[in-house]
N, C-alpha and C. Protein backbone atom coordinates (compact mmCIF):
# COMPACT_ATOMS: atom_id res chain seq x y z
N UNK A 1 0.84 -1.17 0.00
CA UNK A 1 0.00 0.00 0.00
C UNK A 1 0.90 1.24 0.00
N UNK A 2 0.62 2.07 -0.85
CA UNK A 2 1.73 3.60 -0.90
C UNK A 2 1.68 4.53 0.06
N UNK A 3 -0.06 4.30 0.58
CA UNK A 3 0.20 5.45 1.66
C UNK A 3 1.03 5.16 2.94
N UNK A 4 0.57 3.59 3.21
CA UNK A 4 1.37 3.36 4.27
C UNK A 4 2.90 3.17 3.88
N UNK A 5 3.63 2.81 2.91
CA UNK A 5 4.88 3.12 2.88
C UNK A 5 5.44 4.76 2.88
N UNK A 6 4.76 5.93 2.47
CA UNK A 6 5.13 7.34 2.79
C UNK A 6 4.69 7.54 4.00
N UNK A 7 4.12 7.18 4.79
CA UNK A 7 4.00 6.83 6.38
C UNK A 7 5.23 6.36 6.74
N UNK A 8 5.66 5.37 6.60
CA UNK A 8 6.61 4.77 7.42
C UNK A 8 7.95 5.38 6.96
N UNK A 9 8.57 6.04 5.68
CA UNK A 9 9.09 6.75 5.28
C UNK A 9 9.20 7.89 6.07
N UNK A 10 8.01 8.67 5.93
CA UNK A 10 8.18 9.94 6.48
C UNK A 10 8.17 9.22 8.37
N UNK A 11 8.24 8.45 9.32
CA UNK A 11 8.50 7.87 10.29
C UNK A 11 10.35 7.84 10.20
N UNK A 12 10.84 7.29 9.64
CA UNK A 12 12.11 6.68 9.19
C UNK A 12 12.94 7.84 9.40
N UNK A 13 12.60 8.87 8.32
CA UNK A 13 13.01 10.15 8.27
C UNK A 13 12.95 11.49 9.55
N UNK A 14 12.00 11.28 10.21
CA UNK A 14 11.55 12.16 11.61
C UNK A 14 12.54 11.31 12.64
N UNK A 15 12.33 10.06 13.15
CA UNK A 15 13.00 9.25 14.05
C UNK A 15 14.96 9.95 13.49
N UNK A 16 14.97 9.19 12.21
CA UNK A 16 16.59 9.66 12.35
C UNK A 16 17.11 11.14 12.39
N UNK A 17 16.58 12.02 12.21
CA UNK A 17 16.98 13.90 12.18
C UNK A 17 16.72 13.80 13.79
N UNK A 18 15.72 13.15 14.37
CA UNK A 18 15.77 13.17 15.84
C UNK A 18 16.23 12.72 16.63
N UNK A 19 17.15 11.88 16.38
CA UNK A 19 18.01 10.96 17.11
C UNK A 19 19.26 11.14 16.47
N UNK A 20 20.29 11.56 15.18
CA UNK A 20 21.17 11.82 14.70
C UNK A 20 21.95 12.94 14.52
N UNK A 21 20.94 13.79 14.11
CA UNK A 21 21.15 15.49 13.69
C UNK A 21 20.61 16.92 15.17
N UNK A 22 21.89 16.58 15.85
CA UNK A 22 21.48 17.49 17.30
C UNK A 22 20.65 18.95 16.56
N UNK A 23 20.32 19.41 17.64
CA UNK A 23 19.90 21.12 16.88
C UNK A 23 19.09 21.10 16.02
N UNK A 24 17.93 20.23 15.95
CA UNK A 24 17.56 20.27 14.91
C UNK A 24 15.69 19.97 15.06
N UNK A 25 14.20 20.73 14.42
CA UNK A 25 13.61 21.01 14.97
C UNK A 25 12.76 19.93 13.29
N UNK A 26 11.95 19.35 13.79
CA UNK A 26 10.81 18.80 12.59
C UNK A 26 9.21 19.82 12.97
N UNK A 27 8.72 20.04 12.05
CA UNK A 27 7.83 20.50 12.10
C UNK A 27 6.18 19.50 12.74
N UNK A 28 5.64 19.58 13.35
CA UNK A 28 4.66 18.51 13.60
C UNK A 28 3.51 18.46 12.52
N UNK A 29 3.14 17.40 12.50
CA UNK A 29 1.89 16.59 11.55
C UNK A 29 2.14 17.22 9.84
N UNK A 30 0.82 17.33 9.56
CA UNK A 30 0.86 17.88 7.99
C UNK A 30 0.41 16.70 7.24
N UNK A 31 0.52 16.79 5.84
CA UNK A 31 0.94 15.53 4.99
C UNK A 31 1.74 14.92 5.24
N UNK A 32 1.68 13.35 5.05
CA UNK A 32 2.65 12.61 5.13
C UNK A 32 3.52 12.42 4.05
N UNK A 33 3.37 13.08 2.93
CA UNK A 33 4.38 12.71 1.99
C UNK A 33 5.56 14.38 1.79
N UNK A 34 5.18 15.15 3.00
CA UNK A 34 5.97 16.46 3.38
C UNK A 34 6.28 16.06 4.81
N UNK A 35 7.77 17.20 4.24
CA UNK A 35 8.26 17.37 6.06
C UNK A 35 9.10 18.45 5.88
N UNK A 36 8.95 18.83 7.09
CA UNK A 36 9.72 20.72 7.26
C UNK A 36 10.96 20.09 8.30
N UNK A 37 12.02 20.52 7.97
CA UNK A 37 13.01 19.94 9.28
C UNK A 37 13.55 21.67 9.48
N UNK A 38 14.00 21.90 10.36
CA UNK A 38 15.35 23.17 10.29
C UNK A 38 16.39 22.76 11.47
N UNK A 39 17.55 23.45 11.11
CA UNK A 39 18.98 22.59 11.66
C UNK A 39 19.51 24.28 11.80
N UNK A 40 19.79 24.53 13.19
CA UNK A 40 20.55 25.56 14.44
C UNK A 40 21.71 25.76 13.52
N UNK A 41 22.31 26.78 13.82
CA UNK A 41 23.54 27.14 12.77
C UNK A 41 23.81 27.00 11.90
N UNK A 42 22.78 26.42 10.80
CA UNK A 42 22.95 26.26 8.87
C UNK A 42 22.13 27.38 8.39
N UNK A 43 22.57 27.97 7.13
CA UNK A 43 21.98 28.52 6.41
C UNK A 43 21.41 27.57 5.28
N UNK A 44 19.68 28.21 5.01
CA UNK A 44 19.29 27.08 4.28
C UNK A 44 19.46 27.35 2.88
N UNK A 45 20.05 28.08 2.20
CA UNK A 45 20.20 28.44 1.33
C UNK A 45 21.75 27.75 0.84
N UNK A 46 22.94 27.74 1.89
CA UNK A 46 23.38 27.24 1.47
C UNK A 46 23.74 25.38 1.83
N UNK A 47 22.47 25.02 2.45
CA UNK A 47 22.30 23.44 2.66
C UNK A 47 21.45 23.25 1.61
N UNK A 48 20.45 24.24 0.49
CA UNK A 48 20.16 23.35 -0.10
C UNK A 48 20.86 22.96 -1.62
N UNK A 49 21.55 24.42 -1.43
CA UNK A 49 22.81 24.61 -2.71
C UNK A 49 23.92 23.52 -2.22
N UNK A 50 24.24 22.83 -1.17
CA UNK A 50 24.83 21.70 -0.94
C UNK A 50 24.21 20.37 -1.24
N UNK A 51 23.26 20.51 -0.91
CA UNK A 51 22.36 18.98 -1.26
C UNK A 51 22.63 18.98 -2.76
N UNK A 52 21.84 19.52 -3.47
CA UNK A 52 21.93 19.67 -4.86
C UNK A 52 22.92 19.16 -5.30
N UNK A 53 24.29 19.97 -5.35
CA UNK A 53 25.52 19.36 -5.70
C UNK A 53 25.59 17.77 -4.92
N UNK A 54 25.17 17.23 -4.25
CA UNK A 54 25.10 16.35 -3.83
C UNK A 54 24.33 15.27 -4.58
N UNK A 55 23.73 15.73 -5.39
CA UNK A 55 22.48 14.88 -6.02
C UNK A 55 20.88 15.08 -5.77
N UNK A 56 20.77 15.56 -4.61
CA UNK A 56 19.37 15.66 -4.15
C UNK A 56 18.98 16.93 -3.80
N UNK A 57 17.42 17.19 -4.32
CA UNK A 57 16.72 18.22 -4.74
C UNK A 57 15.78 18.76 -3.56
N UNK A 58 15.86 19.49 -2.61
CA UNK A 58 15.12 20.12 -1.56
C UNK A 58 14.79 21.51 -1.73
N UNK A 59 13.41 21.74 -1.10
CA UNK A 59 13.19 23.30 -1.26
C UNK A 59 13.52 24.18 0.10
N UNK A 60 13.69 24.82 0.73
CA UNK A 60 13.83 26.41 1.29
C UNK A 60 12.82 27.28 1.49
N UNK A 61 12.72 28.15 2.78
CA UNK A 61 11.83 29.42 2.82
C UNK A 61 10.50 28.82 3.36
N UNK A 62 9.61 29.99 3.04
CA UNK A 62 8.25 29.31 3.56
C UNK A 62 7.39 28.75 2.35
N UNK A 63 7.04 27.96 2.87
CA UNK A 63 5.83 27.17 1.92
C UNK A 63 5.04 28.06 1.38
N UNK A 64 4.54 28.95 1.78
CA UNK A 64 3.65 30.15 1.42
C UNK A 64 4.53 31.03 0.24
N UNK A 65 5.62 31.27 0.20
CA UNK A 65 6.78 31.74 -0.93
C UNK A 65 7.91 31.20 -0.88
N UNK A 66 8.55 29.84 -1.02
CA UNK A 66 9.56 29.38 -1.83
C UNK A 66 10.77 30.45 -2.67
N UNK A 67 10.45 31.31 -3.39
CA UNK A 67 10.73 32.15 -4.07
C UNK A 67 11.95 32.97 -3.08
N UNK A 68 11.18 33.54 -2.47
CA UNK A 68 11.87 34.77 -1.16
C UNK A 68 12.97 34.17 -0.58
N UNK A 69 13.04 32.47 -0.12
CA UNK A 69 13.84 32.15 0.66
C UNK A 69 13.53 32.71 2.60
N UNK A 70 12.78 33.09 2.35
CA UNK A 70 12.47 33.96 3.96
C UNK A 70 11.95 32.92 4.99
N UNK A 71 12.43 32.60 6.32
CA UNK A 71 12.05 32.12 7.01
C UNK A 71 10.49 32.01 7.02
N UNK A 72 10.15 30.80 7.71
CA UNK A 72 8.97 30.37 7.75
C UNK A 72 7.70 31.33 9.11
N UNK A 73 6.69 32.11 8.45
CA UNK A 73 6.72 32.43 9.79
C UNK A 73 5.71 31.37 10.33
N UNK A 74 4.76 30.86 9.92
CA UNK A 74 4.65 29.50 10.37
C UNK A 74 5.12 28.58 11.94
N UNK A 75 6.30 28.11 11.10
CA UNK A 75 7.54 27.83 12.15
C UNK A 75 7.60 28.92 13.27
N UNK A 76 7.78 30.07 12.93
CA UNK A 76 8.09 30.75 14.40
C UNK A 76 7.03 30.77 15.27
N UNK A 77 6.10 30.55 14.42
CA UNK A 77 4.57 31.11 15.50
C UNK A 77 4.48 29.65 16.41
N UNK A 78 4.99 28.70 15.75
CA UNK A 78 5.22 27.08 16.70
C UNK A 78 6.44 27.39 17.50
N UNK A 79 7.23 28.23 17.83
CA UNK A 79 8.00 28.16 18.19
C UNK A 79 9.23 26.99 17.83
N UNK A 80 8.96 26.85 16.55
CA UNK A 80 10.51 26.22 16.32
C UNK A 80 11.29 26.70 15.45
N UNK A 81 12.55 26.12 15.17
CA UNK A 81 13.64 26.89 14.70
C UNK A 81 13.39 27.40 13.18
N UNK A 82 14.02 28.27 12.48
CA UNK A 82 13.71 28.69 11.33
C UNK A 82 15.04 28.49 10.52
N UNK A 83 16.08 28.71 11.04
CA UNK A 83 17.25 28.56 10.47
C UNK A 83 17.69 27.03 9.82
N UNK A 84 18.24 27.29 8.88
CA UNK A 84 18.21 26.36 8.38
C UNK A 84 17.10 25.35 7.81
N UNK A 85 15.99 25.44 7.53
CA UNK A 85 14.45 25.09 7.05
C UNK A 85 15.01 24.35 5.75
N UNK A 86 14.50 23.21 5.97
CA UNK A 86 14.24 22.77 4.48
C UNK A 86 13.01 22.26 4.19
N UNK A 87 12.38 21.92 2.90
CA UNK A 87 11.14 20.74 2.53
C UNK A 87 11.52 19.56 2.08
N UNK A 88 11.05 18.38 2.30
CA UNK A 88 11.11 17.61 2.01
C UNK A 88 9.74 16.80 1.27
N UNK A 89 10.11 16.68 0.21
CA UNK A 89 8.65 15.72 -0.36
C UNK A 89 8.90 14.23 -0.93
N UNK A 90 8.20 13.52 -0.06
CA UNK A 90 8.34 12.08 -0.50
C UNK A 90 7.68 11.44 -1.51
N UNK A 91 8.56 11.44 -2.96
CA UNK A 91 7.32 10.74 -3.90
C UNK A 91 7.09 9.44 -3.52
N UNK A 92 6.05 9.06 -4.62
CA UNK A 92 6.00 7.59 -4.57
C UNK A 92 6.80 6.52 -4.94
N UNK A 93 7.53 7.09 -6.02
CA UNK A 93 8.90 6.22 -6.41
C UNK A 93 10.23 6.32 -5.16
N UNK A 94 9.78 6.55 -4.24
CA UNK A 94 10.73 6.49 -3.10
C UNK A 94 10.83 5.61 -2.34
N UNK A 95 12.57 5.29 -2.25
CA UNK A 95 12.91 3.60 -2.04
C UNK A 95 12.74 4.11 -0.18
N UNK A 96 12.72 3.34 0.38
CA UNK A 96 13.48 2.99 1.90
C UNK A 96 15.11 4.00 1.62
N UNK A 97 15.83 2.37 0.32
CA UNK A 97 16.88 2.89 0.60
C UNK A 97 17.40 4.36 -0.18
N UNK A 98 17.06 4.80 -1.21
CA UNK A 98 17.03 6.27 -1.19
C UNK A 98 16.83 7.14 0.16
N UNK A 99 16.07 6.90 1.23
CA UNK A 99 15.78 7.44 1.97
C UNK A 99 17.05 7.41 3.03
N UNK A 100 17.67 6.39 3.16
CA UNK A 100 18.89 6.06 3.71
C UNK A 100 19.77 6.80 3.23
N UNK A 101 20.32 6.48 2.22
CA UNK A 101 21.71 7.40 1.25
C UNK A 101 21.32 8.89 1.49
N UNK A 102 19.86 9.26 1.44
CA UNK A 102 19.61 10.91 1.49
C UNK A 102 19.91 11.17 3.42
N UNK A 103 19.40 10.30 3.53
CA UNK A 103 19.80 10.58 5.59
C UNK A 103 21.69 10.78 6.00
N UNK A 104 21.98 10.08 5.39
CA UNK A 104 23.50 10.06 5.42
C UNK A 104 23.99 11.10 5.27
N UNK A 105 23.66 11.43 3.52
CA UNK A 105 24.48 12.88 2.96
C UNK A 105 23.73 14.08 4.09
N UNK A 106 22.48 13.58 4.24
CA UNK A 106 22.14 15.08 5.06
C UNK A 106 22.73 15.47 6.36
N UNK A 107 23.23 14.68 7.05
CA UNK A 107 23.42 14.75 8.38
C UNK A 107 24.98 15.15 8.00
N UNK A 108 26.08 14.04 7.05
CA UNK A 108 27.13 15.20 6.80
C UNK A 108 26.77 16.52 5.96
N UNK A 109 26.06 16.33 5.27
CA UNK A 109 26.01 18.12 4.92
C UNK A 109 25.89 18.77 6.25
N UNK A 110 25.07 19.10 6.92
CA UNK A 110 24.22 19.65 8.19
C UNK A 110 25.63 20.36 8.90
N UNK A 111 26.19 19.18 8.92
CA UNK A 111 28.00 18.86 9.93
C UNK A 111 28.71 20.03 8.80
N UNK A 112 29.10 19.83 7.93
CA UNK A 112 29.85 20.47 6.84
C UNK A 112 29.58 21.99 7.17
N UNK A 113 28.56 22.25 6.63
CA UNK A 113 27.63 23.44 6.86
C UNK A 113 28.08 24.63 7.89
N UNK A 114 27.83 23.75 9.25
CA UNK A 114 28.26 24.11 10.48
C UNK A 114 29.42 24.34 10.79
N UNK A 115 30.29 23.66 10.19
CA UNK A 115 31.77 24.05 10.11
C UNK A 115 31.93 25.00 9.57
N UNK A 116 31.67 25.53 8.23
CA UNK A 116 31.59 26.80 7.36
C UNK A 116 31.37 27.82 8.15
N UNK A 117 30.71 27.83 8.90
CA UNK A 117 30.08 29.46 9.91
C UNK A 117 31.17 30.42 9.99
């Protein structure tokens, strides 16, 4: 069933940024085939210009304008972090292990990133 695999996906993905990637804030509920993460001392602009070169395609800013790059105000009104914001959208052609290889590079990007400051 697809929904329940972008369920357990988007599970997979929340559990490891929360247990791997310190500093780092998931947005609660929503769609399950979205997720908002933001990571303390990255700029998301240049984590997602890192991903990219990396292979993988994430968006920035608020959902409401993409475009601007501008923090989420959203996010702030939950009181969680804004810095560093990314989107994440889980298609349906999305493996487990894609989801793995993308958890990896993200958590060293995140690290990388943070070093840059």
């Amino acid at each position: 069933n697809l929904a329940a695999k972008i369920t357990a996906i988007n599970s997979d993905i929340r559990n490891y940024i929360s247990s791997n990637i310190p500093d780092s804030d998931l947005a609660p509920g929503g769609a399950d085939h979205l997720i908002s993460a933001s990571f303390l001392y990255v700029n998301a602009e240049q984590l997602v210009t890192a991903l990219a070169d990396k292979g993988y395609s994430v968006d920035s800013g608020s959902a409401c304008s993409a475009a601007n790059m501008q923090p989420s105000h959203v996010l702030a009104a939950l009181g969680l972090l804004t810095q560093g914001n990314i989107r994440l959208t889980i298609h349906h052609a999305t493996t487990f292990d894609d989801v793995k290889a993308f958890l990896e590079i993200l958590s060293q990007t995140v690290t990388e990133c943070r070093g840059a400051k």
